[in-house]
Protein backbone atom coordinates (compact mmCIF):
# COMPACT_ATOMS: atom_id res chain seq x y z
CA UNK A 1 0.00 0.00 0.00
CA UNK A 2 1.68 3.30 -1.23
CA UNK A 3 1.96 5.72 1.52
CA UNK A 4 1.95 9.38 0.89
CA UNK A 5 3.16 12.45 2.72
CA UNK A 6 0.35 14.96 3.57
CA UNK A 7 0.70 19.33 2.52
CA UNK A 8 1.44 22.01 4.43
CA UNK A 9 -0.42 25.01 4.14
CA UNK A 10 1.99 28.06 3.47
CA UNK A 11 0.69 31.86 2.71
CA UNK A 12 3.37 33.14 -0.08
CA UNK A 13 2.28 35.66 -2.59
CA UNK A 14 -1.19 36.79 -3.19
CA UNK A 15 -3.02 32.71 -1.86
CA UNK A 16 -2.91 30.47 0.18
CA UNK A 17 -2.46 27.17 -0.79
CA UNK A 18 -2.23 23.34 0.66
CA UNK A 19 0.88 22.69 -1.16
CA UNK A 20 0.30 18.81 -2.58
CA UNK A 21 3.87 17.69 -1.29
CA UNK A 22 3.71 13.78 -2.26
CA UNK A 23 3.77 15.18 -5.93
CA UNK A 24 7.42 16.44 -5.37
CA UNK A 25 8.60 13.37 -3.36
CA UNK A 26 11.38 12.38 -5.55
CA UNK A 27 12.70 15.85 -5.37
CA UNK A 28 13.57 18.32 -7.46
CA UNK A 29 17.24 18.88 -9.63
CA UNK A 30 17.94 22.23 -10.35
CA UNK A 31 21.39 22.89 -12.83
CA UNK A 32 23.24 26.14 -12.08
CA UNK A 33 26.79 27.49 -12.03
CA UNK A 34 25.86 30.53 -9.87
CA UNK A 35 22.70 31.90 -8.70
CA UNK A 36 20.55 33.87 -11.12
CA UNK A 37 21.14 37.66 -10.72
CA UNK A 38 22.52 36.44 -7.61
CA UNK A 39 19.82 35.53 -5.63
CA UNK A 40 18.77 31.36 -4.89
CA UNK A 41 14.87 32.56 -6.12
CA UNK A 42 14.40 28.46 -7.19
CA UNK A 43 15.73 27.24 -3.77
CA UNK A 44 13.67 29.16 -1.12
CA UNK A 45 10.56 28.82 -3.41
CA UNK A 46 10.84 24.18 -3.14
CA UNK A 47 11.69 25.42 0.35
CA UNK A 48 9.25 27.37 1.88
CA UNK A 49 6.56 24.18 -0.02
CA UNK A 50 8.87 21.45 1.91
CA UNK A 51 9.86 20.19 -1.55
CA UNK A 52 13.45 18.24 -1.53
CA UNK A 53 15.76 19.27 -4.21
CA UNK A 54 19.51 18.46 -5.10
CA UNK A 55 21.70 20.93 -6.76
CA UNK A 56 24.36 19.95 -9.41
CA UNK A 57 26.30 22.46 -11.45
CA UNK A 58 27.58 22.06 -15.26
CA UNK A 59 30.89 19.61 -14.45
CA UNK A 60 27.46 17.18 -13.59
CA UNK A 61 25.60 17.52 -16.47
CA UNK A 62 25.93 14.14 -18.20
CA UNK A 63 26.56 12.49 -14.84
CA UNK A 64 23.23 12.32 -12.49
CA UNK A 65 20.88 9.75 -12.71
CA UNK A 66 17.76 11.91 -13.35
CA UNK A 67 15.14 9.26 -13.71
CA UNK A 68 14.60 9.35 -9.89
CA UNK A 69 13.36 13.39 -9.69
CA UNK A 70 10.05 14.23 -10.65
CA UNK A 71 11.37 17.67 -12.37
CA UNK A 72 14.94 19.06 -13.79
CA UNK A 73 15.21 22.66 -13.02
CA UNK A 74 17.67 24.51 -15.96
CA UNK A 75 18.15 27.61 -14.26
CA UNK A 76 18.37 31.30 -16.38
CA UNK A 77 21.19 33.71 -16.20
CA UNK A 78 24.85 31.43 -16.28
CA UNK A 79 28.19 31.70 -17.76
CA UNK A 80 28.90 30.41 -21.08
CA UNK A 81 30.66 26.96 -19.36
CA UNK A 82 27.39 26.35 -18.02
CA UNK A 83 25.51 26.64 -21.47
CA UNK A 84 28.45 25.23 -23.42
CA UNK A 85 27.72 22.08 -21.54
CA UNK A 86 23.91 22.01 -21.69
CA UNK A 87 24.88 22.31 -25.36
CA UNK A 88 27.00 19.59 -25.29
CA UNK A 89 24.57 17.06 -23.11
CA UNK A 90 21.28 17.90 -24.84
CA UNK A 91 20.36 14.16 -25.69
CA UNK A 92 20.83 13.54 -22.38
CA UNK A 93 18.37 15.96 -20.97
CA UNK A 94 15.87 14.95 -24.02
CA UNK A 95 16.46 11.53 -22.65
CA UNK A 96 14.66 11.98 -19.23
CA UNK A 97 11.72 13.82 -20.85
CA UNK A 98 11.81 11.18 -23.07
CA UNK A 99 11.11 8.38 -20.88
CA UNK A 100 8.67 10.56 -18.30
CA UNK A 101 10.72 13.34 -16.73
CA UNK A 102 9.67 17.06 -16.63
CA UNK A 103 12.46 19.44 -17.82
CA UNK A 104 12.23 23.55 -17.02
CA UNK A 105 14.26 25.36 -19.24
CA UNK A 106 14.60 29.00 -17.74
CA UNK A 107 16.28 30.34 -21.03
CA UNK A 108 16.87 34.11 -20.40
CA UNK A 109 20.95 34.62 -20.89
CA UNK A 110 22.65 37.43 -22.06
CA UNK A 111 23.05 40.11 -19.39
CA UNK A 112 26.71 41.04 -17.82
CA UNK A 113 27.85 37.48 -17.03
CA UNK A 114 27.75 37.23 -21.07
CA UNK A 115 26.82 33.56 -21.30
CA UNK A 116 24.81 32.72 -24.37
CA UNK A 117 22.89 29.51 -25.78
CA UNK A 118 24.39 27.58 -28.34
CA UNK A 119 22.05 26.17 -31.10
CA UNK A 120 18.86 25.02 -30.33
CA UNK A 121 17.49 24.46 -26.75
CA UNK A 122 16.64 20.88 -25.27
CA UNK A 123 13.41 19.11 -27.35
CA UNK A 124 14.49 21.41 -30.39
CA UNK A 125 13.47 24.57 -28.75
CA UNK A 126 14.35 27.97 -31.09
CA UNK A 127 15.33 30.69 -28.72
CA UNK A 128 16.18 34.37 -29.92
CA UNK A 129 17.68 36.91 -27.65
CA UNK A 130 15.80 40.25 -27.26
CA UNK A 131 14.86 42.51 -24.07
CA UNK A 132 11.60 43.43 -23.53
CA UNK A 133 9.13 44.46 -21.02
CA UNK A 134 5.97 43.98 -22.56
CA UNK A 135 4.15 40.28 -22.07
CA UNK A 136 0.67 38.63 -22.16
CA UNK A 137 -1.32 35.85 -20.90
CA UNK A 138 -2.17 33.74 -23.98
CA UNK A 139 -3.55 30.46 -22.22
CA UNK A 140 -5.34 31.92 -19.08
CA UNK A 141 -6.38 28.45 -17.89
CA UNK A 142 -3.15 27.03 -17.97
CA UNK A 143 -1.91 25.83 -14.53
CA UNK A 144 0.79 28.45 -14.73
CA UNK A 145 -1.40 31.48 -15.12
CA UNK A 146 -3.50 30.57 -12.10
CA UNK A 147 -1.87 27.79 -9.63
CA UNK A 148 -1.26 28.72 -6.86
CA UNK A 149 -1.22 32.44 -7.51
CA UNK A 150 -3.82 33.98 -10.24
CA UNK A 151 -0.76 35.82 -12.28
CA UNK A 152 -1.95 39.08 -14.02
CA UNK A 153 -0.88 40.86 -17.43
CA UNK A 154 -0.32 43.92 -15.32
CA UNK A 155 2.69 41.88 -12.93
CA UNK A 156 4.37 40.67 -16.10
CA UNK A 157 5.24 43.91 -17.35
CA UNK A 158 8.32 46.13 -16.56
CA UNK A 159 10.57 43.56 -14.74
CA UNK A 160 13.35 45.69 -16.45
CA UNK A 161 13.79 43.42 -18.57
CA UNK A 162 10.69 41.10 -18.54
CA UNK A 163 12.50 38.91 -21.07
CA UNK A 164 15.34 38.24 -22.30
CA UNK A 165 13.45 36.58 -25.52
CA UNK A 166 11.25 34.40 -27.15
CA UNK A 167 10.71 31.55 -28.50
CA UNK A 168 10.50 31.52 -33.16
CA UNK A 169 9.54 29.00 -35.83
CA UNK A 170 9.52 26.56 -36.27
CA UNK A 171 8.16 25.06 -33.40
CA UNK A 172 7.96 21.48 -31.70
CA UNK A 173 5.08 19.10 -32.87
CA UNK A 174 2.22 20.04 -30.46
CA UNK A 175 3.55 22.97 -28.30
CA UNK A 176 1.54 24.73 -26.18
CA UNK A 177 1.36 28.89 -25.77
CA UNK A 178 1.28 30.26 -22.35
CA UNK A 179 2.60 33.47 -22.56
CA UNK A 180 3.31 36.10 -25.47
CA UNK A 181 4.81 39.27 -26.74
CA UNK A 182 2.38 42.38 -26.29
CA UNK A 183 4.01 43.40 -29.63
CA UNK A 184 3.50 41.73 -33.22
CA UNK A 185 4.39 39.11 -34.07
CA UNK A 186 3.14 37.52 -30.90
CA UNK A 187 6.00 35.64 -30.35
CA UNK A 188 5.72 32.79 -27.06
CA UNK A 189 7.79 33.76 -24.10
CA UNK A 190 6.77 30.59 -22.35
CA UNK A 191 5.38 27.41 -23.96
CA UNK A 192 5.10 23.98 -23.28
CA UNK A 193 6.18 20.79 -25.42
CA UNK A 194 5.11 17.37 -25.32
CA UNK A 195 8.09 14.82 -25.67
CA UNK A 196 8.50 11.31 -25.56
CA UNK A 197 6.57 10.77 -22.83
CA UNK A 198 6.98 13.69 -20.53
CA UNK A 199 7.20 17.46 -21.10
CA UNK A 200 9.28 20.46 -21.02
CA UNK A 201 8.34 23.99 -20.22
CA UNK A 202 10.75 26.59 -21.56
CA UNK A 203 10.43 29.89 -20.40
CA UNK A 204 12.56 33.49 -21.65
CA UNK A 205 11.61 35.50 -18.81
CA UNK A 206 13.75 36.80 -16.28
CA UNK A 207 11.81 34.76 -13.38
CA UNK A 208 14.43 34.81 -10.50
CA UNK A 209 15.12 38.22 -11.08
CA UNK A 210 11.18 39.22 -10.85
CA UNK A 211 10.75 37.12 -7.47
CA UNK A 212 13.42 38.30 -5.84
CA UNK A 213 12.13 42.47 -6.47
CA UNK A 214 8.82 41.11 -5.58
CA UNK A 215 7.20 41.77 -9.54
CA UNK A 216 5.42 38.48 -9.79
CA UNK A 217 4.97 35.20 -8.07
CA UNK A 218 5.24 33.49 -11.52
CA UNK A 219 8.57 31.64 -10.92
CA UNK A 220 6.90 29.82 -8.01
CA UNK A 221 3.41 28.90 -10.44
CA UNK A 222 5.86 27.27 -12.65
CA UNK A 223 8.32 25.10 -10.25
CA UNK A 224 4.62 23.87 -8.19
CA UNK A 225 3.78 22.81 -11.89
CA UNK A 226 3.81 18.95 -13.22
CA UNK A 227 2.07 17.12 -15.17
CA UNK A 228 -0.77 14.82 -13.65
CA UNK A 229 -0.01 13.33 -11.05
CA UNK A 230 -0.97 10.16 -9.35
CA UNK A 231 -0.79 7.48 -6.54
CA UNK A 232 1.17 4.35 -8.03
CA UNK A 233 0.27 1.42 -6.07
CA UNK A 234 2.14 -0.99 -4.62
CA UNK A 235 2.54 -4.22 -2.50
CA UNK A 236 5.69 -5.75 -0.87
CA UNK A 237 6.08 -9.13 0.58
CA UNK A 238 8.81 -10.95 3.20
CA UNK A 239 8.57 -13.52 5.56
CA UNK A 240 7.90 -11.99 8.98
CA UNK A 241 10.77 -13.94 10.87
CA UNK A 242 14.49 -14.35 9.19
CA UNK A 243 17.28 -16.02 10.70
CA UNK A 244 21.63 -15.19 10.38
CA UNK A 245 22.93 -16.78 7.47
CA UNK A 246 19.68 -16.65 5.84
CA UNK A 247 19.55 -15.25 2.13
CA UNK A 248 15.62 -13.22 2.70
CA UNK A 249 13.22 -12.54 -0.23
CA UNK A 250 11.19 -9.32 -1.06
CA UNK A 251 8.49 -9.09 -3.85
CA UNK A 252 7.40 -6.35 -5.12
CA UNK A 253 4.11 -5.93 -7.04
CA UNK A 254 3.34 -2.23 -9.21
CA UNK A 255 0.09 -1.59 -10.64
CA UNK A 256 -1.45 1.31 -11.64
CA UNK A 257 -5.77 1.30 -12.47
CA UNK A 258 -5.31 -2.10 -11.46
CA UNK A 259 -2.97 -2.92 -14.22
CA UNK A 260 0.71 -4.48 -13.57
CA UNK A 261 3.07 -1.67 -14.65
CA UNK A 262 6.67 -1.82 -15.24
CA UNK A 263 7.80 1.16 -12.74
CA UNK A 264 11.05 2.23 -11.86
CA UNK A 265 12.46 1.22 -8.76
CA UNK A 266 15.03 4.31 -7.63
CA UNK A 267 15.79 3.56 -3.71
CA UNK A 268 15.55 0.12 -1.96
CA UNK A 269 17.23 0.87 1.48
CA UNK A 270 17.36 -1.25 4.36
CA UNK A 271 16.92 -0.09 8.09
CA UNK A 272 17.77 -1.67 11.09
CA UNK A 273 18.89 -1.10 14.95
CA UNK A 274 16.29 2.03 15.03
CA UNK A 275 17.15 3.42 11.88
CA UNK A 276 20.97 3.87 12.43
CA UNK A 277 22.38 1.60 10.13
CA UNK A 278 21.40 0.82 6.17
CA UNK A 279 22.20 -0.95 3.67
CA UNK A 280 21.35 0.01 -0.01
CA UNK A 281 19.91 -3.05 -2.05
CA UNK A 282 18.61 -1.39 -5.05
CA UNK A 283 21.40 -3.18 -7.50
CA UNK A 284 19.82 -6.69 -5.79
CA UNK A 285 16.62 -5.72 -7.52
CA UNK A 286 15.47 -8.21 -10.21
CA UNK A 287 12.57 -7.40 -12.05
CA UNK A 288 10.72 -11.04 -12.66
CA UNK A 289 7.90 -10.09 -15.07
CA UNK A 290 5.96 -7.19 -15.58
CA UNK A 291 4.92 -5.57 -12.19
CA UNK A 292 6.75 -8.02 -9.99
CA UNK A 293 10.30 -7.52 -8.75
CA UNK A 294 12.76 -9.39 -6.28
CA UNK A 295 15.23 -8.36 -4.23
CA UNK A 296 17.61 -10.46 -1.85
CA UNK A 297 19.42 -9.45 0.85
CA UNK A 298 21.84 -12.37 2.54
CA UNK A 299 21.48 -12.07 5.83
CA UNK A 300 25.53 -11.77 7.45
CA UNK A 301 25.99 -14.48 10.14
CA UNK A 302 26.52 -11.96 13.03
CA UNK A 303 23.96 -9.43 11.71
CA UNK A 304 22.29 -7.80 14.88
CA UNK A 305 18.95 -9.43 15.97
CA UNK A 306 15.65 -7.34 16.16
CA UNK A 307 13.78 -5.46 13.29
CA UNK A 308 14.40 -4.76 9.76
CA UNK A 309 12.70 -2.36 7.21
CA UNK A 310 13.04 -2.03 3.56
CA UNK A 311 11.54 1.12 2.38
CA UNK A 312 10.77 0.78 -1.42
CA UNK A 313 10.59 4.48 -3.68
CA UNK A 314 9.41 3.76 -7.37
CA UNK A 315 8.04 6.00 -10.17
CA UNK A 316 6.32 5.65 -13.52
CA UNK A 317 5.57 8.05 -15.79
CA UNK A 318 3.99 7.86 -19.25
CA UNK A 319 2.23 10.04 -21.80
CA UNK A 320 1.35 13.48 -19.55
CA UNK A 321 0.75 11.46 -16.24
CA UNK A 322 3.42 11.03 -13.49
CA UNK A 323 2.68 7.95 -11.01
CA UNK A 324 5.13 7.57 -7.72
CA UNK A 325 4.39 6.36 -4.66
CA UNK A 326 6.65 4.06 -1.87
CA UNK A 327 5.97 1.68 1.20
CA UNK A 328 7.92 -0.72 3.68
CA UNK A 329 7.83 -3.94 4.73
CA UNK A 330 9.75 -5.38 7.90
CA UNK A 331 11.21 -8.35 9.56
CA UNK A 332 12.34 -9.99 12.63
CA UNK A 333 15.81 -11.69 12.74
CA UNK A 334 15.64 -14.14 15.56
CA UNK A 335 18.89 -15.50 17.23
CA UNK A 336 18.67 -19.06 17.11
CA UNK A 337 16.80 -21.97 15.29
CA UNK A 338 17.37 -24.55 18.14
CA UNK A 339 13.80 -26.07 20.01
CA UNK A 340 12.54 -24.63 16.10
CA UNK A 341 12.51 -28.84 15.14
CA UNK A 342 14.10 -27.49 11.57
CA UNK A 343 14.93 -29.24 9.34
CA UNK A 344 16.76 -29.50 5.92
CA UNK A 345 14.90 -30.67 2.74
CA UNK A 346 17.41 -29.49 0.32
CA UNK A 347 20.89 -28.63 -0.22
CA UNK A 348 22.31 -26.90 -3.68
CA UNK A 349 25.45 -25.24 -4.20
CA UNK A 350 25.89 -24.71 -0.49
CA UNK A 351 22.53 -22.70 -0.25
CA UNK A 352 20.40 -24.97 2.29
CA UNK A 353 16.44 -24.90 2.43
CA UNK A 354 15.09 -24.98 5.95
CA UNK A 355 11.85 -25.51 7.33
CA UNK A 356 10.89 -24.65 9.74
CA UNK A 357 7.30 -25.98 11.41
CA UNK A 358 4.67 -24.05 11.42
CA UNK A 359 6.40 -20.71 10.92
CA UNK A 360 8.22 -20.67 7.43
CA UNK A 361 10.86 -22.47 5.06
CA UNK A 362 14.18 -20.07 4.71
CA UNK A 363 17.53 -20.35 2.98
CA UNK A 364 20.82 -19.87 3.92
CA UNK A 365 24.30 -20.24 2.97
CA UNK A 366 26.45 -22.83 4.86
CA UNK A 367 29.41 -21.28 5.05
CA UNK A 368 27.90 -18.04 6.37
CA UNK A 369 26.51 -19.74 9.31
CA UNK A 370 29.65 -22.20 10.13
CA UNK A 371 27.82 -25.07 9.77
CA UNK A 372 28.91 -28.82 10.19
CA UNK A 373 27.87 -32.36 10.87
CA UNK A 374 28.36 -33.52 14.22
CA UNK A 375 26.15 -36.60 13.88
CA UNK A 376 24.80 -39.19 11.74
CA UNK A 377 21.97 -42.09 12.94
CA UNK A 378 20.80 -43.98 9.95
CA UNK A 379 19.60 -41.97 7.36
CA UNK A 380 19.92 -38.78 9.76
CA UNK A 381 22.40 -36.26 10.07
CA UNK A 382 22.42 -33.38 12.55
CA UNK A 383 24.26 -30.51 11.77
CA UNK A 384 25.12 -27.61 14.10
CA UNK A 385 25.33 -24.32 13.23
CA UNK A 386 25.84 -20.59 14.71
CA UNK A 387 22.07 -20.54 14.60
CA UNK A 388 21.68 -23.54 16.70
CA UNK A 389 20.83 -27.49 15.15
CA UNK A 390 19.08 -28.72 11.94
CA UNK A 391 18.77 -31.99 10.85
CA UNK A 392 18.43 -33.32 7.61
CA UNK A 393 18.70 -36.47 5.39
CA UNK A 394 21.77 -37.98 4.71
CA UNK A 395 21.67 -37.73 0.85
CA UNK A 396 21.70 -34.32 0.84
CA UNK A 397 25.09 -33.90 2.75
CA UNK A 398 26.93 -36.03 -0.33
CA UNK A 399 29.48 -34.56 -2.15
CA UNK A 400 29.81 -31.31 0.56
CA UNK A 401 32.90 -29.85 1.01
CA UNK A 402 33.47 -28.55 4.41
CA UNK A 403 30.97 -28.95 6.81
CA UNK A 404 31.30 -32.29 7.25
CA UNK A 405 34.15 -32.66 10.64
CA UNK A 406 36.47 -35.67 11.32
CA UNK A 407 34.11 -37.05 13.74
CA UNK A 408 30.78 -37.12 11.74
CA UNK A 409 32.54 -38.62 9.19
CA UNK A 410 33.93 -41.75 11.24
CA UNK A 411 30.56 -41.85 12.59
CA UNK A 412 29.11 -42.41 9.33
CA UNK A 413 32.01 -44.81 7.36
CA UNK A 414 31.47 -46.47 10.94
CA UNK A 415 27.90 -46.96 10.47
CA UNK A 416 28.06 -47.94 6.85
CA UNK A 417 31.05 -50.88 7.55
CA UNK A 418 28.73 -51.69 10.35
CA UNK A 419 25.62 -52.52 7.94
CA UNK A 420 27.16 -53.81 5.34
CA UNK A 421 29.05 -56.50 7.40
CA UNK A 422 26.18 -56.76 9.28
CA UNK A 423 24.64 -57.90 5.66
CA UNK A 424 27.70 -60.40 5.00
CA UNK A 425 26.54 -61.98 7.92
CA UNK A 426 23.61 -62.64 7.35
CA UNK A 427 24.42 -64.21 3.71
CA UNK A 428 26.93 -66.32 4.88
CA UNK A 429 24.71 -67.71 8.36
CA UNK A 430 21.67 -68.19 5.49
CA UNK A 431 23.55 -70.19 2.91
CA UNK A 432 25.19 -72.56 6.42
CA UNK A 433 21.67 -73.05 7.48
CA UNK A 434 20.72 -73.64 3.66
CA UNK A 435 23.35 -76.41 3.52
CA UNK A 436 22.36 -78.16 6.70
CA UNK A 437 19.31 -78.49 5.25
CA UNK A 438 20.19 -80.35 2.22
């Protein structure tokens, strides 16, 4: 069952607003070399709404896994470094719209710093540099006109500049018009593109530099904005009870309308003793078929006893829809399986199954939890272990390489001479008595 975080009601601007935090969950990247006009505007906005965000400058571009954040922040106003290597790593950035993400492009440049764009803008984007002050609402129902603050056509005007340009044929298949020159031709100043299947919003005005003077509350309309969001749901499944030395399953099941959905699993951590340790097993995931995933986690043979959670983060986006959502599942490791009457009812390549009555069957690796034979009766062998005993049959102990000691083993040849004289015996008496007879 997905679990989601609840808002937080914040007055900023002219509303106030329950900010939908569980949209933003994933966080937030924002790309920058230096602040824009010198002031963090896209950093106290995400936090003032509670919304995590990481920032990563242009020696990263290329570098950051960006499938786990529910938006990429390009940030306006940067040296030429910073847009030489934007240049340079377009694909990469059309990659995560591509498969879901949401890219903001805040293209105004020029300015003292002197840093320019170099060919076209990520998703094909045609960007001309001019100043003006001028700007209109084209699209006044767009999300970014009205949520959370109703923006006016009076509030765009004379940010000194209000833009550092606009956007010019020809344009990406299907782009939307938010915003416009006042002046013919009506060029857009801020559009939207569908792409792949996510979006980017490109923008040429000067939006750090009007939040910070207080112009407009536009810059924080357009970070709050994503594409529709919602809950992805999901199951996860472990035995309740795990043992040292034991390798312990997790399945995970993703479905979205009730449908089995291939979604992307981004953090798989591990808690245990109250939180202060971890362990990371997201490269132990294995995706089984579509919607259902595995992940192992071998249990170390001193591991601390008491309870572990697994905290599962996944996303899926497709189309204009972004689904995320993440939940936990926990165990107990117990210290011992002695007075458990385990058992063994298979051994292969070291990795023994257990059962264990009426509570569960486990696996574990032999060598993790020192075990060896210490005795064999007939056709049983009892093994002892750092977990306490187990017995199995004898069968399954053949061929085993060390965990079979000196003793067991004399024991056992002991046992076997015994029997099979034992049955030499008994041939030879039968065949005397046979003999008598005739």
């Amino acid at each position: 069952m997905a679990m989601m975080i609840t808002g937080t009601l914040i007055k900023i601007g002219n509303t106030a607003v329950v900010v939908p935090v569980d949209k933003y969950d994933f966080g937030i990247a924002i790309f920058k070399n230096l602040d824009s006009w010198g002031y963090p505007a896209n950093e106290i906005i995400l936090s003032r709404y509670g919304i995590p965000y990481d920032v990563y400058n242009s020696t990263d571009i290329g570098n950051i896994d960006l499938s786990k954040y529910a938006k990429v922040v390009i940030a306006s106003f940067q040296d030429q470094d910073f847009y030489d290597a934007v240049n340079a790593s377009r694909a990469w950035f059309e990659e995560y719209v591509e498969n879901g993400g949401v890219l903001e492009i805040h293209a105004a440049n020029g300015g003292w710093l002197g840093g320019l764009w170099i060919d076209l803008l990520p998703g094909g984007i045609n960007y001309t540099l001019s100043y003006t002050d001028e700007i209109d609402i084209s699209l006044r129902n767009h999300p970014v006109s009205r949520i959370p603050n109703n923006i006016t056509e009076d509030e765009l005007d004379g940010w000194l500049s209000s833009a550092h340009g606009y956007f010019v044929p020809p344009y990406p298949p299907n782009y939307i018009k938010i915003l416009e020159l006042t002046t013919i031709p009506r060029y857009p100043v801020y559009i939207e593109v569908p792409y792949g299947s996510g979006v980017i919003i490109a923008s040429s005005q000067t939006l750090e530099h009007a939040y910070r003077h207080g112009y407009s509350f536009l810059l924080e309309n357009s970070l709050l904005y994503l594409a529709p969001y919602e809950e992805l749901d999901m199951e996860v499944s472990v035995g309740s009870v795990h043992f040292r030395g034991e390798i312990a399953e997790f399945y995970i099941k993703t479905s979205l309308h009730g449908n089995a959905i291939n979604a992307s699993l981004w953090e798989a951590m591990l808690y245990y003793e109250n939180g202060t340790h971890q362990v990371d097993l997201l490269p132990n995931v294995e995706a089984l078929t579509v919607g259902l995933y595995r992940i192992t986690y071998p249990i170390p043979a001193y591991a601390p006893t008491g309870t572990y959670t697994l905290l599962i983060k996944t996303s899926f986006r497709t189309g204009m829809t972004t689904a995320t959502g993440y939940t936990t599942a926990s165990f107990i490791i117990s210290p011992t399986l002695t007075s458990q009457y385990a058992y063994i009812t298979e051994i292969k390549d070291n990795i023994a199954t257990i059962v264990i009555p009426n509570l569960d069957t486990i696996k574990v690796n032999l060598t993790e939890i020192d075990a060896k034979v210490i005795s064999i009766e007939g056709n049983i062998a009892t093994i002892e272990t750092n977990l306490g005993t187990v017995k199995t049959n004898v069968e399954n102990i053949e061929g085993l390489i060390g965990i079979v000691d000196k003793t067991a083993k004399n024991t056992y040849m002991t046992s076997l001479v015994s029997t099979i004289l034992a049955a030499v015996i008994a041939i030879v008496i039968i065949f005397i008595v046979k003999k008598k007879l005739t």
